[in-house]
N, C-alpha and C. Protein backbone atom coordinates (compact mmCIF):
# COMPACT_ATOMS: atom_id res chain seq x y z
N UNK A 1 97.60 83.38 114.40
CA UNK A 1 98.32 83.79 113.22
C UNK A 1 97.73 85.11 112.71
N UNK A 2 98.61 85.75 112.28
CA UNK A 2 98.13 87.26 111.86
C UNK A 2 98.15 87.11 110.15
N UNK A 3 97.44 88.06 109.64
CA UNK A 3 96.98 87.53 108.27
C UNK A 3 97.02 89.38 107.80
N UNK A 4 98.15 89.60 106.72
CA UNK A 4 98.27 90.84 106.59
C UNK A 4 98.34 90.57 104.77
N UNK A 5 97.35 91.70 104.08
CA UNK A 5 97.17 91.60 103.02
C UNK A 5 98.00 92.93 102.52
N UNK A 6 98.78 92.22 101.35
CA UNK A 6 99.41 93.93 100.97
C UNK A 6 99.00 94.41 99.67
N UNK A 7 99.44 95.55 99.48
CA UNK A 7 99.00 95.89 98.15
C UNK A 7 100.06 95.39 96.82
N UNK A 8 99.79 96.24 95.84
CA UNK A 8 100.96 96.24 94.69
C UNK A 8 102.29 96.79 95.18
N UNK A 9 103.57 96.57 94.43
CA UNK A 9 104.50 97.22 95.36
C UNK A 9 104.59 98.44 94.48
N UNK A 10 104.62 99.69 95.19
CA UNK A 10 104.66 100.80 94.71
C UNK A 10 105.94 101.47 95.45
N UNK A 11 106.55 102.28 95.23
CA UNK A 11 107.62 103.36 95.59
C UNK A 11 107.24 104.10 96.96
N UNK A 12 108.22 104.48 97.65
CA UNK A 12 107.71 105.39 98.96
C UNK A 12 109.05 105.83 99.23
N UNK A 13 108.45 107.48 99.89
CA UNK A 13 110.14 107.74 100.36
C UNK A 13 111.01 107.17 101.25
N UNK A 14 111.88 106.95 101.04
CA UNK A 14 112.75 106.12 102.29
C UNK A 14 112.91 106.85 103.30
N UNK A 15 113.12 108.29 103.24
CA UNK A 15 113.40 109.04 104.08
C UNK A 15 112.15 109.62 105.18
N UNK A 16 110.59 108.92 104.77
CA UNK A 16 109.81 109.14 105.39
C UNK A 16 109.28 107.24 105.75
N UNK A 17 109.34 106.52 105.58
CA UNK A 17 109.41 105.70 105.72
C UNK A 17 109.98 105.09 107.02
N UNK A 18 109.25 104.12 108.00
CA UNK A 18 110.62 104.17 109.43
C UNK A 18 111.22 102.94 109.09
N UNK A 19 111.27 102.89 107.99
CA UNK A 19 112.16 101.38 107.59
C UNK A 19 113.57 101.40 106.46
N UNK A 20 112.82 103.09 106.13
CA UNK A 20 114.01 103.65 105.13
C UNK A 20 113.73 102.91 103.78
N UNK A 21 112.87 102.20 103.45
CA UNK A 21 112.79 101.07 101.87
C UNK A 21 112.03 102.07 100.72
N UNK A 22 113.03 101.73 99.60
CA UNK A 22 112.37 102.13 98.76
C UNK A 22 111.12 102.12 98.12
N UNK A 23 110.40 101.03 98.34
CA UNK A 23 108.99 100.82 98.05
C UNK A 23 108.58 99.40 98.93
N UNK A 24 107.40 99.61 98.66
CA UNK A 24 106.35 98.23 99.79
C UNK A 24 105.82 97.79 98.95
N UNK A 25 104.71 96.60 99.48
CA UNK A 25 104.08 95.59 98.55
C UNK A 25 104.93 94.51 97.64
N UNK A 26 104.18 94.27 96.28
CA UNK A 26 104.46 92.62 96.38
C UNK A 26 103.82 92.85 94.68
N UNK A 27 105.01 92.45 93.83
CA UNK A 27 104.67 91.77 92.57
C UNK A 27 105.46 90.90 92.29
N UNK A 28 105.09 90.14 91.15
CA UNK A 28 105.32 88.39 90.86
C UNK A 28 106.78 88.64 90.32
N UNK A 29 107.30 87.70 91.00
CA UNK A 29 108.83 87.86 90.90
C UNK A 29 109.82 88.11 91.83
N UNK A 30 109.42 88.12 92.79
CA UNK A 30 109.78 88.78 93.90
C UNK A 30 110.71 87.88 94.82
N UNK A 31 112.04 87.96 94.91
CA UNK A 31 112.18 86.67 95.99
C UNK A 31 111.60 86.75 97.22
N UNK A 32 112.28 85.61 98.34
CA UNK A 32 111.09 86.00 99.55
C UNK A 32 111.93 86.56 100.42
N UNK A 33 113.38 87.22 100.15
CA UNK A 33 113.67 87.83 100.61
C UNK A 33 113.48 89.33 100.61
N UNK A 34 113.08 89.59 99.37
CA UNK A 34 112.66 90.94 98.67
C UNK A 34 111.28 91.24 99.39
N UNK A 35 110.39 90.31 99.56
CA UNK A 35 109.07 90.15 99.78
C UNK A 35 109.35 90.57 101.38
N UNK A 36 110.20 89.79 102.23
CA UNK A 36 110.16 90.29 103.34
C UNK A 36 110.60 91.63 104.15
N UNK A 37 111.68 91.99 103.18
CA UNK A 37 112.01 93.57 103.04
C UNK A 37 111.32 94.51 102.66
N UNK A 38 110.40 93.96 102.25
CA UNK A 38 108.91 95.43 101.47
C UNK A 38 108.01 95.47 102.27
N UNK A 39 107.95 94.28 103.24
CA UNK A 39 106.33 94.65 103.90
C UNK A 39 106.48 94.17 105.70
N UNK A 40 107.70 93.98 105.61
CA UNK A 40 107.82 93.70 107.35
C UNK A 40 107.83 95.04 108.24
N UNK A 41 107.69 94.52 109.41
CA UNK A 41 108.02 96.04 109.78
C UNK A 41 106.28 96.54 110.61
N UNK A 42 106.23 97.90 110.01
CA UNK A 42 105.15 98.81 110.50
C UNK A 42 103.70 98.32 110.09
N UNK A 43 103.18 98.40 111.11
CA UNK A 43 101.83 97.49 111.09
C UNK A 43 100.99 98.12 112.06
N UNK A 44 100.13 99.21 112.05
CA UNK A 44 99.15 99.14 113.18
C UNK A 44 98.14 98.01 113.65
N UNK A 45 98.61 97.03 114.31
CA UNK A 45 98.17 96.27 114.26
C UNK A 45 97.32 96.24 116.23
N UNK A 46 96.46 95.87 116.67
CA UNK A 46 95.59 95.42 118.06
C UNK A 46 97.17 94.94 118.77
N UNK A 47 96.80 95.13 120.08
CA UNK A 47 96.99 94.45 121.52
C UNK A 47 96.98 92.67 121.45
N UNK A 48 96.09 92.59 120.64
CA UNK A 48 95.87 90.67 120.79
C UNK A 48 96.83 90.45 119.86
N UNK A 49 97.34 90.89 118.81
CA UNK A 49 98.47 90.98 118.16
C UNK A 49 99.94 90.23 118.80
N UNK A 50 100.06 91.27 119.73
CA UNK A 50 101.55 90.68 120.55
C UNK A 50 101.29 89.30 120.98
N UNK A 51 100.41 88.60 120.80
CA UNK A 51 100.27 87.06 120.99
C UNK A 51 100.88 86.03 120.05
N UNK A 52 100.63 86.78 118.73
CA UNK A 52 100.94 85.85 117.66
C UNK A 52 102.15 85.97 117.18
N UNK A 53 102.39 83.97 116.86
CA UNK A 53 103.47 83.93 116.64
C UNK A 53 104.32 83.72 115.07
N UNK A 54 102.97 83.91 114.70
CA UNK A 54 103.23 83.76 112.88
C UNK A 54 102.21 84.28 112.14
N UNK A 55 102.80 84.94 110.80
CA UNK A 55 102.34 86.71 110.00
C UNK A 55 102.27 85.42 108.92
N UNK A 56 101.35 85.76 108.01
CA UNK A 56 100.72 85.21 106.59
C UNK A 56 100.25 86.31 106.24
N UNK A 57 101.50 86.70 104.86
CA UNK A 57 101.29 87.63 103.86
C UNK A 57 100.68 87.18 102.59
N UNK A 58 99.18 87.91 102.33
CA UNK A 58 98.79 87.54 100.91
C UNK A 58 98.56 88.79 99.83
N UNK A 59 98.29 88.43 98.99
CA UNK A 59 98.25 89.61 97.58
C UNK A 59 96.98 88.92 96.83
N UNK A 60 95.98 89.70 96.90
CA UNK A 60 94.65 88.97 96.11
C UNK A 60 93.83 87.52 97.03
N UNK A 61 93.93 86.65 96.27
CA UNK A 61 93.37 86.07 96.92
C UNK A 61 95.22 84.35 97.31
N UNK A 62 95.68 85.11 97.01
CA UNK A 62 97.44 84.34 96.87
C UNK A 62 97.90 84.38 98.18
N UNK A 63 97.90 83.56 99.02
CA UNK A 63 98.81 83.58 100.26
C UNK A 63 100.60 83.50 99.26
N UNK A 64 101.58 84.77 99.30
CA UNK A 64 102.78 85.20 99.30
C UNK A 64 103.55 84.53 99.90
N UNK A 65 103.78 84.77 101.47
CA UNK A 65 105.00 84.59 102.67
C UNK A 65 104.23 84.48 103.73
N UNK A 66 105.11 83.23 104.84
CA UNK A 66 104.53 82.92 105.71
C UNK A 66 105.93 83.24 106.61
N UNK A 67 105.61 83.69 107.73
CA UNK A 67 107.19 84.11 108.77
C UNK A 67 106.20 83.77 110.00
N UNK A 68 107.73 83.41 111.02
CA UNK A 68 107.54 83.48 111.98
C UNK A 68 108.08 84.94 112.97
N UNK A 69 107.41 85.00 114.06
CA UNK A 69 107.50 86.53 114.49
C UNK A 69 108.34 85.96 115.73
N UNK A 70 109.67 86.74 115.61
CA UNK A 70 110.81 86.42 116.51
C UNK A 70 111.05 87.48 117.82
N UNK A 71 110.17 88.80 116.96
CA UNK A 71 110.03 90.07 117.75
C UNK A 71 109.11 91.27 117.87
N UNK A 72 107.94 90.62 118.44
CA UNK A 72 106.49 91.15 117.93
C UNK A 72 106.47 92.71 118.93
């Protein structure tokens, strides 16, 4: 399982962005669809990576969203 911590959600250009979203991260309120649209995606993430089959998003010490990876 991959374990990706995000920040606050702050603003970013879409147009520099390779996901095109208006902002990333994660504040309270958030559905988990919203949640998965802000922080999926771009990840420099290791080689041992492409193994795993499920991402656990947390904020602080708060596990957020748990997904499964359909297309690593």
């Amino acid at each position: 399982m991959l374990h990706i911590a995000v920040t606050a959600k702050k603003a970013v250009n879409p147009e520099q962005d390779g996901l095109g979203r208006p902002y990333v991260g994660y504040e309270p309120g958030m559905s988990q669809d919203e949640m998965y649209e802000a922080n999926h995606g771009e990840w420099a993430i290791g080689a041992r990576a492409q193994k795993e089959r499920y991402a656990l998003f947390s904020f602080g010490r708060t596990a957020i969203q748990a997904v499964e990876i359909d297309n690593p």
